[in-house]
N, C-alpha and C. Protein backbone atom coordinates (compact mmCIF):
# COMPACT_ATOMS: atom_id res chain seq x y z
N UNK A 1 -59.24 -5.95 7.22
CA UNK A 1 -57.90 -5.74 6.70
C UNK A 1 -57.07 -4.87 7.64
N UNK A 2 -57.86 -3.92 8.13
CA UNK A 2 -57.24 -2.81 9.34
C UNK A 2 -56.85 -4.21 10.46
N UNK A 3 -57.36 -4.78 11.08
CA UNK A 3 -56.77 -5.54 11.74
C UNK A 3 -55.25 -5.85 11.75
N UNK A 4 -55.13 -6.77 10.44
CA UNK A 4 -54.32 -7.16 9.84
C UNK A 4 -52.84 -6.49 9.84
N UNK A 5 -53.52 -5.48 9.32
CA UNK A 5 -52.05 -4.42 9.25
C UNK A 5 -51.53 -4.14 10.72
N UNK A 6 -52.14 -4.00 11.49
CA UNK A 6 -51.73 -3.51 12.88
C UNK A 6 -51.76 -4.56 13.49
N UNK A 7 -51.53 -6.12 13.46
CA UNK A 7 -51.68 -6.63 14.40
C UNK A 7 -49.63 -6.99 14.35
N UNK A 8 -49.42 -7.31 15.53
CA UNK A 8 -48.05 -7.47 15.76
C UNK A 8 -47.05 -8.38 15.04
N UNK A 9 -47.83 -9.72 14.62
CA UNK A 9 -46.77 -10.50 13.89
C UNK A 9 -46.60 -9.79 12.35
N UNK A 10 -47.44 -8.83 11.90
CA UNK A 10 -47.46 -8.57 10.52
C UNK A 10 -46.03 -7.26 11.15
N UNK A 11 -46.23 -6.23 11.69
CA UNK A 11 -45.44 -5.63 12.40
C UNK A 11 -44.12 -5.54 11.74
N UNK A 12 -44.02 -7.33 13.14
CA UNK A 12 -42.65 -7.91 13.32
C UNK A 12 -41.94 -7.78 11.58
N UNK A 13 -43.10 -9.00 10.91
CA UNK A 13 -42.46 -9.22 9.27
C UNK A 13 -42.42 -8.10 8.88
N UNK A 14 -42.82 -7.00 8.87
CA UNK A 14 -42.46 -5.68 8.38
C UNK A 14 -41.35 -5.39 8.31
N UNK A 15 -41.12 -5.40 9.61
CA UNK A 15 -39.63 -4.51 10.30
C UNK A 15 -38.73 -5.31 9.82
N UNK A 16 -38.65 -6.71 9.62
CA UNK A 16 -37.51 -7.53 9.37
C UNK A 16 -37.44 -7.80 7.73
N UNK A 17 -38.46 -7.64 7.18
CA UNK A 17 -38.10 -7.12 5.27
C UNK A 17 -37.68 -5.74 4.96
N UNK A 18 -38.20 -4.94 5.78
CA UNK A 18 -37.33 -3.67 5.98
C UNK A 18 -36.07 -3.78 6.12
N UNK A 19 -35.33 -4.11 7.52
CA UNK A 19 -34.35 -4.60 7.34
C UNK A 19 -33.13 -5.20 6.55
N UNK A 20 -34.01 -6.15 6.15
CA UNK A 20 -33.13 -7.20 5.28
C UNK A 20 -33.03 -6.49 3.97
N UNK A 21 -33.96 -5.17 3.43
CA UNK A 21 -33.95 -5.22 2.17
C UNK A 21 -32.92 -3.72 2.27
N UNK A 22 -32.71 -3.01 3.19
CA UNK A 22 -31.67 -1.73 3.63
C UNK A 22 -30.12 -2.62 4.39
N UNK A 23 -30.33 -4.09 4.56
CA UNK A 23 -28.93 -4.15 4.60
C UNK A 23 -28.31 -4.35 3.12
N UNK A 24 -29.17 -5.72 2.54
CA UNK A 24 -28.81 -5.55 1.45
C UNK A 24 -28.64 -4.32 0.35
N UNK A 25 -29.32 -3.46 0.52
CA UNK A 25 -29.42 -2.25 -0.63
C UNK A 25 -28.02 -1.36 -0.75
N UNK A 26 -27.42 -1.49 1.49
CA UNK A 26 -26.23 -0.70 1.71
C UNK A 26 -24.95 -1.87 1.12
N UNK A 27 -24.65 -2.99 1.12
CA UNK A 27 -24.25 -3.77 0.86
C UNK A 27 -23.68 -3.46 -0.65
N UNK A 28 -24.87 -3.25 -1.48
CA UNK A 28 -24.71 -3.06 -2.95
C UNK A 28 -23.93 -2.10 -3.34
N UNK A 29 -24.54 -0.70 -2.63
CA UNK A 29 -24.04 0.78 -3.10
C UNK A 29 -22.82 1.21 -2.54
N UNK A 30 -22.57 0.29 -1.38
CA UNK A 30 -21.58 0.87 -0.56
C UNK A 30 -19.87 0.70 -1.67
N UNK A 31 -19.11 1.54 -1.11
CA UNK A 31 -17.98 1.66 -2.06
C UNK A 31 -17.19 -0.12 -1.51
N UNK A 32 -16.61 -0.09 -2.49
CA UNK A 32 -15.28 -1.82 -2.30
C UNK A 32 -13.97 -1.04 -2.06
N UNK A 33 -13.82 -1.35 -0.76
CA UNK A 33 -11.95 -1.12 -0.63
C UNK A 33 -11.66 -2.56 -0.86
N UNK A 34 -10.10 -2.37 -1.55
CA UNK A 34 -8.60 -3.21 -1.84
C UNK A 34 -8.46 -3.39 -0.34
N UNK A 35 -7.83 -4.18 0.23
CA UNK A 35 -7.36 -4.88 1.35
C UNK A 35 -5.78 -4.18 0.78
N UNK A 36 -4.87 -3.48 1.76
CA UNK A 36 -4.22 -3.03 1.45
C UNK A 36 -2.80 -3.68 2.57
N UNK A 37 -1.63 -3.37 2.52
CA UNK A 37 -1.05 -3.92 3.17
C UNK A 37 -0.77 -3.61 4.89
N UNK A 38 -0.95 -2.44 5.13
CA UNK A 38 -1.07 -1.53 6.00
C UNK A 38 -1.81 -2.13 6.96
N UNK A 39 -3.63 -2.55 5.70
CA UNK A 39 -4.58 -3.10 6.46
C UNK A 39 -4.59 -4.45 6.92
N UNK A 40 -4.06 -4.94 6.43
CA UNK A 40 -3.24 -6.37 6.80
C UNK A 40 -2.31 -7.06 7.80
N UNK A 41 -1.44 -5.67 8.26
CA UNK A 41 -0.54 -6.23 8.93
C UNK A 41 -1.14 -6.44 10.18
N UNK A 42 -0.38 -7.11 11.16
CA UNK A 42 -0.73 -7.00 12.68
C UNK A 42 -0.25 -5.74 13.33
N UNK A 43 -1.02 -5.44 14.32
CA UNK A 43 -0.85 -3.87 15.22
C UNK A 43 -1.26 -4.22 16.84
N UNK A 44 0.09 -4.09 17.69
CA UNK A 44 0.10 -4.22 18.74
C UNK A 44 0.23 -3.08 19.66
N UNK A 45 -0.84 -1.92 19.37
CA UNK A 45 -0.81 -0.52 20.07
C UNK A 45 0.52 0.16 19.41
N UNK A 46 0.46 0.17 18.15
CA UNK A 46 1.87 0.99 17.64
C UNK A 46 3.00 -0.12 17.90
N UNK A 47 3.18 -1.12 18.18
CA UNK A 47 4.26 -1.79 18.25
C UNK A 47 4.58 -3.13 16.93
N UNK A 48 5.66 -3.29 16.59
CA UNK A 48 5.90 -4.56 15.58
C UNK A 48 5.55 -5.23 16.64
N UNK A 49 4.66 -6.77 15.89
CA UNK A 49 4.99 -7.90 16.66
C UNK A 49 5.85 -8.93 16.29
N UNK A 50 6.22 -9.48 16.85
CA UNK A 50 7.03 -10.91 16.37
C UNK A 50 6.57 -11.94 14.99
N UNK A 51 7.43 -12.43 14.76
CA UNK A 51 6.58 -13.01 13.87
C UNK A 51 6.02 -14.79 14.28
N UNK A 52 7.02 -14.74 15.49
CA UNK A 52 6.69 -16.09 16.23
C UNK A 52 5.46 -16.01 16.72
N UNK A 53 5.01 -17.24 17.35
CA UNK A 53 3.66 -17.28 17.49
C UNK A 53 3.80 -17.08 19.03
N UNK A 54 2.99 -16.36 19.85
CA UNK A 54 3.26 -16.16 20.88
C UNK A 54 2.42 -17.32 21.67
N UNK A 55 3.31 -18.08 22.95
CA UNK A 55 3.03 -19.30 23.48
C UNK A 55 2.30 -19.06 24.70
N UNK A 56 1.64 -19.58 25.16
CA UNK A 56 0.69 -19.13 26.37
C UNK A 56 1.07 -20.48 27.26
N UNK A 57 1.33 -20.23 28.42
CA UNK A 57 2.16 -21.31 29.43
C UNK A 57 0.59 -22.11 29.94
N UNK A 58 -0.15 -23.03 29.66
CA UNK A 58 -1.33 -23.19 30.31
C UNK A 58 -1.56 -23.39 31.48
N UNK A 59 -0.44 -24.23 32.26
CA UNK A 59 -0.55 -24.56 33.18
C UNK A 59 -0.86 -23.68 34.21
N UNK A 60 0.42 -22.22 34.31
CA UNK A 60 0.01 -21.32 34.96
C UNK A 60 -1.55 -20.41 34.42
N UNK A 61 -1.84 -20.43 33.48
CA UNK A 61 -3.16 -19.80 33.28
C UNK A 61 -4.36 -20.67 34.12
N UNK A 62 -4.29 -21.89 34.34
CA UNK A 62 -4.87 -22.42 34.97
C UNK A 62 -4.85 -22.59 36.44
N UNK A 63 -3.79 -22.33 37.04
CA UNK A 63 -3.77 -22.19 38.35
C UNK A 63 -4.04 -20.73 38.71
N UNK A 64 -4.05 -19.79 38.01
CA UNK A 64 -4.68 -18.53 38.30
C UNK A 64 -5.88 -18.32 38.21
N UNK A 65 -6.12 -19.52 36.91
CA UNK A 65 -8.34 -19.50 37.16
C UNK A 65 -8.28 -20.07 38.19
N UNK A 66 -8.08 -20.92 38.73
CA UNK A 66 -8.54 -21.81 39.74
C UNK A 66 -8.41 -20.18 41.15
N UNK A 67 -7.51 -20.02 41.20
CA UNK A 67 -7.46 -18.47 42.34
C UNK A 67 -8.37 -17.74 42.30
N UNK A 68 -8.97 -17.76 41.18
CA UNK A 68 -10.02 -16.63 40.93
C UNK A 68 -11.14 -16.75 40.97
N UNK A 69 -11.34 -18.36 41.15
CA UNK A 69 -12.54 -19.09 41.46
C UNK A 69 -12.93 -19.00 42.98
N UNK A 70 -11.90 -19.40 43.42
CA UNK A 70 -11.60 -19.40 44.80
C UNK A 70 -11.56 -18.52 45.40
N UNK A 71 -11.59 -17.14 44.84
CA UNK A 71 -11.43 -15.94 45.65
C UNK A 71 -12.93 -15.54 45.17
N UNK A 72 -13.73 -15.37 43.89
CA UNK A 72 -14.76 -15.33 43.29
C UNK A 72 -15.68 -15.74 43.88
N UNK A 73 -15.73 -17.39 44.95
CA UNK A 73 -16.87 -18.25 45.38
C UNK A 73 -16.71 -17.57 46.56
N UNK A 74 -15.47 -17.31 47.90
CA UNK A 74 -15.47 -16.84 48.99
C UNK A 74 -16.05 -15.70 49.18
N UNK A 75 -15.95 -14.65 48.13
CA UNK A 75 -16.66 -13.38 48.47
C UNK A 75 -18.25 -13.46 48.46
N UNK A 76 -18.56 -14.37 46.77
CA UNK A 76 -20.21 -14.47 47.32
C UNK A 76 -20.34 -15.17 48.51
N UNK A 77 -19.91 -16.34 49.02
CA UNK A 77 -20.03 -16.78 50.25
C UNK A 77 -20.20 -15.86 51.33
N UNK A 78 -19.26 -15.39 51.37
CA UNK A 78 -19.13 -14.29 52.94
C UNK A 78 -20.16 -13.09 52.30
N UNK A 79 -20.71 -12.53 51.28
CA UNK A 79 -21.27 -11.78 51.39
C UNK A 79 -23.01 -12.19 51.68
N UNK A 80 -22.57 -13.74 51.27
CA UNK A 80 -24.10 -14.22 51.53
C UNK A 80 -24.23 -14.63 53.34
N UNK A 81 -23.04 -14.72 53.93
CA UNK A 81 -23.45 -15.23 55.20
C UNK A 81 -22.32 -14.55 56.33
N UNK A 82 -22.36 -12.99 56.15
CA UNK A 82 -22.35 -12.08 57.45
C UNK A 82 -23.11 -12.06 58.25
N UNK A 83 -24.47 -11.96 57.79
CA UNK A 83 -25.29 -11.65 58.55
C UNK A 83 -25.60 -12.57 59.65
N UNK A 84 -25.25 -14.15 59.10
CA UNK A 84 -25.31 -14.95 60.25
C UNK A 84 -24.31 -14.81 61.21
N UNK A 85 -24.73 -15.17 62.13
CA UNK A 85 -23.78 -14.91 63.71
C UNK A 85 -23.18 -16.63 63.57
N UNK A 86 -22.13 -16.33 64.57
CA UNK A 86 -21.23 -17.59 64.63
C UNK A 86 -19.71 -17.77 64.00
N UNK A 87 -19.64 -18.96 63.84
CA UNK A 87 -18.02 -19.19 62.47
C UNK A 87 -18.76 -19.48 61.47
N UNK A 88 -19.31 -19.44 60.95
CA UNK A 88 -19.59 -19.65 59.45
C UNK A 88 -18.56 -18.60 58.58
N UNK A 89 -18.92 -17.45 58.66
CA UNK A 89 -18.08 -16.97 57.88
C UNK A 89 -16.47 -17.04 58.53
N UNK A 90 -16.09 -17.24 59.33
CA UNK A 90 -14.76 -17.63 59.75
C UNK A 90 -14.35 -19.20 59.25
N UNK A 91 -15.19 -19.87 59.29
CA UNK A 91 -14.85 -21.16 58.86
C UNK A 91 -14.62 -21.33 56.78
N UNK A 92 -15.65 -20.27 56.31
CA UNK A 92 -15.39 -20.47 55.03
C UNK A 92 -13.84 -19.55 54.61
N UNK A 93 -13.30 -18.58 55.75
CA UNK A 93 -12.20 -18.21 55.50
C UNK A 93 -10.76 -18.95 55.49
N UNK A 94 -11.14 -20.13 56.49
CA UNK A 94 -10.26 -20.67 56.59
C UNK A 94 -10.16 -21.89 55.61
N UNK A 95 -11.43 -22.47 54.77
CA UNK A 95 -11.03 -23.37 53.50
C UNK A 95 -10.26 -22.39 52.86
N UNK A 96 -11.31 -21.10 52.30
CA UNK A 96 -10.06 -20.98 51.53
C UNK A 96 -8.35 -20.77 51.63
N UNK A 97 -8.38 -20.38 52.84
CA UNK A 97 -6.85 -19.90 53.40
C UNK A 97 -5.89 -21.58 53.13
N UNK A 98 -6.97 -22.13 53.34
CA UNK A 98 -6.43 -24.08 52.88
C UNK A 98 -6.10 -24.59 51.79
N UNK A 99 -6.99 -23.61 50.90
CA UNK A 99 -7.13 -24.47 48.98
C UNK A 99 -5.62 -23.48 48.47
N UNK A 100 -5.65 -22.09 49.22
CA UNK A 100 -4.45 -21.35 48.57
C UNK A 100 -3.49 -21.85 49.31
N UNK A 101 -3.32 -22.61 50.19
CA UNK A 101 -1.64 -22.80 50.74
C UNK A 101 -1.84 -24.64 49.85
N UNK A 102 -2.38 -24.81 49.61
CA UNK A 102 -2.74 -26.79 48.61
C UNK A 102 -2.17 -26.18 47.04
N UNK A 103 -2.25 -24.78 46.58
CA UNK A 103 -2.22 -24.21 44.98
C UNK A 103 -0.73 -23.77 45.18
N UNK A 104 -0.22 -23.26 46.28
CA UNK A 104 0.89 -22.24 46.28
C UNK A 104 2.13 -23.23 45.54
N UNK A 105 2.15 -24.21 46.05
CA UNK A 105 3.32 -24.73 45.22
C UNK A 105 3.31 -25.53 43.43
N UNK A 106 2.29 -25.52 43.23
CA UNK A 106 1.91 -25.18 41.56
C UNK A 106 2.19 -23.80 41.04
N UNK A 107 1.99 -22.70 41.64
CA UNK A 107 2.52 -21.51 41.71
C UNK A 107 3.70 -21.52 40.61
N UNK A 108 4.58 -21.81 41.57
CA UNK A 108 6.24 -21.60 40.89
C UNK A 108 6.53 -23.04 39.89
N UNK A 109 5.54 -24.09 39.70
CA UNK A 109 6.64 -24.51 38.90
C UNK A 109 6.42 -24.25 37.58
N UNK A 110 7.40 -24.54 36.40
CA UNK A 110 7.01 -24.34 35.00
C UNK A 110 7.31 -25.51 34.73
């Protein structure tokens, strides 16, 4: 029976009826707040917000991931291949110097 008690899967089920029976117990006793209006409203660091829905332009959110990819892949790149001698790392500078002048005019439009 000593086994039993100490062996790890009994343990585990221990700890997790423990658990389950102290979330539920806090659950029960714990006090009920009213949802109040205060608690309700929206809070933008102390500021009213609008009541419009605020619009997110995708297009530009997407050409800025794409920059960040691109700047994200070049650094592991070049940090993975300084050490080699040659253009390698000059050559991966210059795709990217390529993919950002191919993005720049998505840039500005809306």
């Amino acid at each position: 029976m000593q086994e039993i008690l100490t062996s790890i899967p009994f343990a585990l089920l221990a700890a997790v009826m423990l658990s389950v029976f102290l979330y539920l117990l806090g659950g029960r006793i714990s006090p009920k707040a009213e949802p109040s209006t205060g608690k309700l409203a929206q809070y933008a660091c102390g500021e009213e917000l609008p009541s419009q829905k605020l619009q997110v332009d995708l297009q530009t959110f997407f050409v800025y991931a794409v920059y960040f990819l691109i700047f994200d892949i070049l650094a592991f790149m070049l940090a993975t291949s300084l050490a080699s001698p040659g253009l390698l790392p000059a050559m991966y500078i210059i795709i990217l110097l390529s993919a950002v002048v191919m993005l720049l005019p998505l840039t500005g439009q809306r």
